[in-house]
N, C-alpha and C. Protein backbone atom coordinates (compact mmCIF):
# COMPACT_ATOMS: atom_id res chain seq x y z
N UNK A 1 102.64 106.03 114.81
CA UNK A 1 102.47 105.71 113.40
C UNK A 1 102.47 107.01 112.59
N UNK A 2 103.19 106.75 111.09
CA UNK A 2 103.13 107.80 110.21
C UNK A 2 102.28 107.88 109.26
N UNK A 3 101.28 108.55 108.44
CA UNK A 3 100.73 108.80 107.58
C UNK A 3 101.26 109.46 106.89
N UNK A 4 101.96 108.94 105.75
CA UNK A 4 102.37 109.26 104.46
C UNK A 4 101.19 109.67 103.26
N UNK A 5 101.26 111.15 102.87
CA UNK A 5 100.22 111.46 101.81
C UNK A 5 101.10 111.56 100.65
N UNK A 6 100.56 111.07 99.48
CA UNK A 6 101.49 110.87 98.26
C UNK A 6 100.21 111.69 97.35
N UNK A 7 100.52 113.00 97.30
CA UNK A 7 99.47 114.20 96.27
C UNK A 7 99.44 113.68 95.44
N UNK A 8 100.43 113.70 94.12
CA UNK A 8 99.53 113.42 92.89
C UNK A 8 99.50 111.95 92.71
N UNK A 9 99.65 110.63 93.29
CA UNK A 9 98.98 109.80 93.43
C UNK A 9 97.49 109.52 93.99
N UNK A 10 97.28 110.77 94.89
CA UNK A 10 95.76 110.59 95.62
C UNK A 10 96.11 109.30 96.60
N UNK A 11 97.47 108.44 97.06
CA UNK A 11 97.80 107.73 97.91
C UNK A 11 98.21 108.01 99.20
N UNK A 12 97.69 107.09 100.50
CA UNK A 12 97.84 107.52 101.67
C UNK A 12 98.74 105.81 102.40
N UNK A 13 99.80 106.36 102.81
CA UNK A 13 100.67 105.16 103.08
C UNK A 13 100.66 104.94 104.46
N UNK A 14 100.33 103.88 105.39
CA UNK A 14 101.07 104.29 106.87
C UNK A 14 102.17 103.19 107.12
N UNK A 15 103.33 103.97 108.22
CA UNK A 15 104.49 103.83 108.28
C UNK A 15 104.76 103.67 109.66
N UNK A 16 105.54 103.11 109.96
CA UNK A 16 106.10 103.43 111.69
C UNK A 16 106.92 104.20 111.51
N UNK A 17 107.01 105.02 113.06
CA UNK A 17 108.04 105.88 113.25
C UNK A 17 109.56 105.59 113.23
N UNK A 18 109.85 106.92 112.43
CA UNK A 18 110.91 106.47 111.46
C UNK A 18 111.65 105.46 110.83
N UNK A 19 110.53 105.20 109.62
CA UNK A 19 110.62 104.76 108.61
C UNK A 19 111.36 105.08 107.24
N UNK A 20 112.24 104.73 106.15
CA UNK A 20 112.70 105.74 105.73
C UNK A 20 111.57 105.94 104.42
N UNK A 21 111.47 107.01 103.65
CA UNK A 21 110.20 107.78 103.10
C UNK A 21 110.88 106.89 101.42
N UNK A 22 111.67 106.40 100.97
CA UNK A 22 111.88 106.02 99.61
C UNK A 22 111.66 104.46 99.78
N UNK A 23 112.04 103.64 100.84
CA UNK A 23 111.44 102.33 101.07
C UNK A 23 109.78 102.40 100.83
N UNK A 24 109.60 103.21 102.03
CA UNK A 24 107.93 103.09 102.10
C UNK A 24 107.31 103.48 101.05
N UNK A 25 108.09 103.93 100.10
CA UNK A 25 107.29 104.24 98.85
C UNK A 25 107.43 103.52 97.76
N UNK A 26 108.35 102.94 97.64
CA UNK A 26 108.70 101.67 96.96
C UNK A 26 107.99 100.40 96.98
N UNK A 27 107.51 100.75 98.24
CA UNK A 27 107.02 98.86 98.67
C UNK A 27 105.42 99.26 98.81
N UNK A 28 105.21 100.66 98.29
CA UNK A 28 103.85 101.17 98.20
C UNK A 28 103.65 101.44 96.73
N UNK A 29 104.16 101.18 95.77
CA UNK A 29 104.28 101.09 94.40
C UNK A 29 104.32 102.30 93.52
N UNK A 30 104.75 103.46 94.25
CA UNK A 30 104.76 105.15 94.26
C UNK A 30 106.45 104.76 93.29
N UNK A 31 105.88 105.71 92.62
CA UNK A 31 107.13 105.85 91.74
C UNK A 31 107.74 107.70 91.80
N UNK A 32 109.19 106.79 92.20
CA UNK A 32 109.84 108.27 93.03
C UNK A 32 110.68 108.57 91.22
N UNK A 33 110.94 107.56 90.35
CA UNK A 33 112.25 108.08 89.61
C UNK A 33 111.09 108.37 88.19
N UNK A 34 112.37 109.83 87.27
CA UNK A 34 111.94 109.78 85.95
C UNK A 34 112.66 108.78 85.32
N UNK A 35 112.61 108.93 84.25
CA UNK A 35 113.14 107.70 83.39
C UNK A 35 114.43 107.46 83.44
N UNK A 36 115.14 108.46 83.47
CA UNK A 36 116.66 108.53 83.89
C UNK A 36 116.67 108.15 85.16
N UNK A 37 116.22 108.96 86.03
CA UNK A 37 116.48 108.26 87.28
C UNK A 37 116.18 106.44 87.69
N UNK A 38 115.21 106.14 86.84
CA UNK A 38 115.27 104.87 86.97
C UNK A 38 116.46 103.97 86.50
N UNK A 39 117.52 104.61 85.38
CA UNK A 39 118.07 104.04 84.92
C UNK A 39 119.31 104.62 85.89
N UNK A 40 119.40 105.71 86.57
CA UNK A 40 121.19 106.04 86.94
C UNK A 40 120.90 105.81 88.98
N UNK A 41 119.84 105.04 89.36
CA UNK A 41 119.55 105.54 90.82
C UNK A 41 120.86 104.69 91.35
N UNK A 42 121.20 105.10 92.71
CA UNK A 42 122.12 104.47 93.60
C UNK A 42 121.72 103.73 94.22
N UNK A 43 120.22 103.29 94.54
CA UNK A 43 119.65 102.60 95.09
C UNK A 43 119.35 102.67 96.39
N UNK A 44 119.67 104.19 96.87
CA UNK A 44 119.19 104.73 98.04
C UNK A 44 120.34 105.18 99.12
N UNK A 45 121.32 105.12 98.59
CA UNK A 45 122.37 105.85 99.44
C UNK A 45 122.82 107.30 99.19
N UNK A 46 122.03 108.49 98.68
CA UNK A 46 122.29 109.27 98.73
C UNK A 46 123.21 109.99 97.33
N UNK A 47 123.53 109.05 96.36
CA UNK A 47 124.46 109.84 95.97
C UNK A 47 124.32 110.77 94.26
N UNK A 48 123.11 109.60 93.76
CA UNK A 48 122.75 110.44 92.73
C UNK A 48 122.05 111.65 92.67
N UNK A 49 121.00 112.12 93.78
CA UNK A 49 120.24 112.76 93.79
C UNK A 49 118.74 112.88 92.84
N UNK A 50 118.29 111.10 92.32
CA UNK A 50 117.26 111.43 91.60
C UNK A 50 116.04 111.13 92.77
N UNK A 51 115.93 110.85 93.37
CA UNK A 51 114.81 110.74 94.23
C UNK A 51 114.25 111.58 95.14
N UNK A 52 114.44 112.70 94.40
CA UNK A 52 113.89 114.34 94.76
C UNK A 52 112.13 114.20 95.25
N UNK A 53 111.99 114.54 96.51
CA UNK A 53 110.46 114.72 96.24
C UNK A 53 110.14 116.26 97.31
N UNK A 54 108.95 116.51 96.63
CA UNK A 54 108.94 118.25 97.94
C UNK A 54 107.78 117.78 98.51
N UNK A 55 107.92 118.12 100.11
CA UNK A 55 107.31 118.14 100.82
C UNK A 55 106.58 119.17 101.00
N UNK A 56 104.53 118.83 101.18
CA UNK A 56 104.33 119.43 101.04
C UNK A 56 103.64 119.75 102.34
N UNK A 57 103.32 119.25 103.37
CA UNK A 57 103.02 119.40 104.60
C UNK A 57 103.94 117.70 105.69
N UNK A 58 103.88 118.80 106.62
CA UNK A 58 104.73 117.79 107.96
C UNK A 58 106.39 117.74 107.53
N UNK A 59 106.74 119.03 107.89
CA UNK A 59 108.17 119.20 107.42
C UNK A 59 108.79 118.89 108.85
N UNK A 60 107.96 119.47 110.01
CA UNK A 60 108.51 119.02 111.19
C UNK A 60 108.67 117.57 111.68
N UNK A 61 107.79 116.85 110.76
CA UNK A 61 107.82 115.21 110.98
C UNK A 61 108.85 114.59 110.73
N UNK A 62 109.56 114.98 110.06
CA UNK A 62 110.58 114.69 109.14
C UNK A 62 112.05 114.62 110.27
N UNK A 63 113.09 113.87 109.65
CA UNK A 63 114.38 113.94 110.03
C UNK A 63 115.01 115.18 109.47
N UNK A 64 115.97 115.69 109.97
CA UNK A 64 116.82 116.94 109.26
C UNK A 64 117.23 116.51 108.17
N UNK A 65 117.75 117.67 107.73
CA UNK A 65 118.39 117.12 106.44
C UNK A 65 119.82 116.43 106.77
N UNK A 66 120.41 115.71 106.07
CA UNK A 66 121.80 115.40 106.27
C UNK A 66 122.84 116.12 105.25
N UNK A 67 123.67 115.81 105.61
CA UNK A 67 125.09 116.18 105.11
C UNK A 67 125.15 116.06 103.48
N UNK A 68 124.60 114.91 102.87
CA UNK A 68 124.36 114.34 101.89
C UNK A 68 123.25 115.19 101.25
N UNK A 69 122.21 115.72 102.00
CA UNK A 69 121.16 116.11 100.84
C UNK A 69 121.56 117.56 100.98
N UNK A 70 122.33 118.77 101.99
CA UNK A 70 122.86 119.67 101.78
C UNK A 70 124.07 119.81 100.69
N UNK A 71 124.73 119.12 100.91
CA UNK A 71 125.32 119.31 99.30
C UNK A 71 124.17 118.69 98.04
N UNK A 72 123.97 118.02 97.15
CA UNK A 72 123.17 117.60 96.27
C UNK A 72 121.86 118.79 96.29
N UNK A 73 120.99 119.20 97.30
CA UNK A 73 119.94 119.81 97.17
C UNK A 73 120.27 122.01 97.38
N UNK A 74 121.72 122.18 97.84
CA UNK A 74 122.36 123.72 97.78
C UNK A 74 121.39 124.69 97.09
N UNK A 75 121.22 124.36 95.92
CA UNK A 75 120.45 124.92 94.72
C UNK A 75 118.95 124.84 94.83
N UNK A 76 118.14 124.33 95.62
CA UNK A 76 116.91 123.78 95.81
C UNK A 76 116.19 124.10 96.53
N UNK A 77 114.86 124.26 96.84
CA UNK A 77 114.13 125.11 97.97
C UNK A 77 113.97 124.14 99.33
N UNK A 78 113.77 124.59 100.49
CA UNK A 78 114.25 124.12 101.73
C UNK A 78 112.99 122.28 101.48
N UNK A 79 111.77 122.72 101.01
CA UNK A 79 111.26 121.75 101.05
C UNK A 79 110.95 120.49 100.31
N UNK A 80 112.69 120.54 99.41
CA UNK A 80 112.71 119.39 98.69
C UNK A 80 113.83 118.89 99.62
N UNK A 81 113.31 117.49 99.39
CA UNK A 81 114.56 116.14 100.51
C UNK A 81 114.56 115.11 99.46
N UNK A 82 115.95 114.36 100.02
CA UNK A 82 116.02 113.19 98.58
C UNK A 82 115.31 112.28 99.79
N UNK A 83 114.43 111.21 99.28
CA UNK A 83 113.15 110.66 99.86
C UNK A 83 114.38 109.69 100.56
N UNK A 84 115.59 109.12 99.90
CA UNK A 84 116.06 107.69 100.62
C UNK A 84 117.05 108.39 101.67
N UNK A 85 117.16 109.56 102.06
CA UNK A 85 117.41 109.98 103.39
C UNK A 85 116.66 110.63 104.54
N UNK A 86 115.33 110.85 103.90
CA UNK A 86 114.07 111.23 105.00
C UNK A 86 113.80 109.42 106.00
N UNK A 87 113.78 109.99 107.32
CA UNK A 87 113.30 109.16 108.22
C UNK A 87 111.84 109.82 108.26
N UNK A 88 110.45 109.80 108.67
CA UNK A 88 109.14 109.67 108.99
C UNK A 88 108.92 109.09 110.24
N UNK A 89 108.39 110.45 110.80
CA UNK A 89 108.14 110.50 112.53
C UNK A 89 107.00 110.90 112.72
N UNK A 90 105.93 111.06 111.72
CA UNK A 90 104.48 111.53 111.91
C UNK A 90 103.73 111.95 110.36
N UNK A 91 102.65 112.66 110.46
CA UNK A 91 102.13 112.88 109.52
C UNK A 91 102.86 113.53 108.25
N UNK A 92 102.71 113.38 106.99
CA UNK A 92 103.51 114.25 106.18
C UNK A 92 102.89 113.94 104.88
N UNK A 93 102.68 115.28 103.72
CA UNK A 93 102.35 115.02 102.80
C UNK A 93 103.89 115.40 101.78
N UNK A 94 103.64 114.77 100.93
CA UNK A 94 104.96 114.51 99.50
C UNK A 94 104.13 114.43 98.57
N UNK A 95 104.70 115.63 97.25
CA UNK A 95 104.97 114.98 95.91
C UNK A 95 106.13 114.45 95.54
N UNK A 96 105.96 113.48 94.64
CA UNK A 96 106.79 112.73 93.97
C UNK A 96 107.12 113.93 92.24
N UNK A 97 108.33 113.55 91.74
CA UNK A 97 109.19 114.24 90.89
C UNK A 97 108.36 115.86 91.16
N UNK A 98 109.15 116.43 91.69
CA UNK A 98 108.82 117.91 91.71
C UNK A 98 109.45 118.44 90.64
């Protein structure tokens, strides 16, 4: 099992192993998009890039990055992932809109 920490919610989610991190936060009522992003999201395939969140502990929990968030995130520090391509394999803390 995963324990998902959501900082500036003060929310603690648990997940099975690998789970993907923008479902489980969705269906945990964590709001991943700004206002735009609510209005332009892809709905989790990777392609807009609004569902930015930085990780802030359990980077090793995590799936690699993919192909998809290396291009979109180039510009970005190693510990932001777009949430609807993180799988969750153990403990991990996230903020939401970094």
């Amino acid at each position: 099992m995963a324990n998902i920490k959501f900082v500036k919610e003060n929310q603690e989610v648990i997940a099975a192993d690998g789970a993907n991190l923008r479902e489980k936060a969705l269906a945990n009522n964590i709001d991943l998009y700004t206002f735009k992003g609510k209005m332009m999201n892809c709905g989790g395939y990777g392609q807009c890039g609004t569902c930015i969140v930085e990780i802030v502990q359990g980077m090793e929990n995590l799936s690699p990055r993919t192909e998809v968030e290396q291009r979109k995130l180039k510009k970005k520090p190693d510990t932001y992932r777009l949430s609807c391509q993180v799988l969750v394999n153990g403990p991990t803390s996230v903020k939401t809109k970094p």
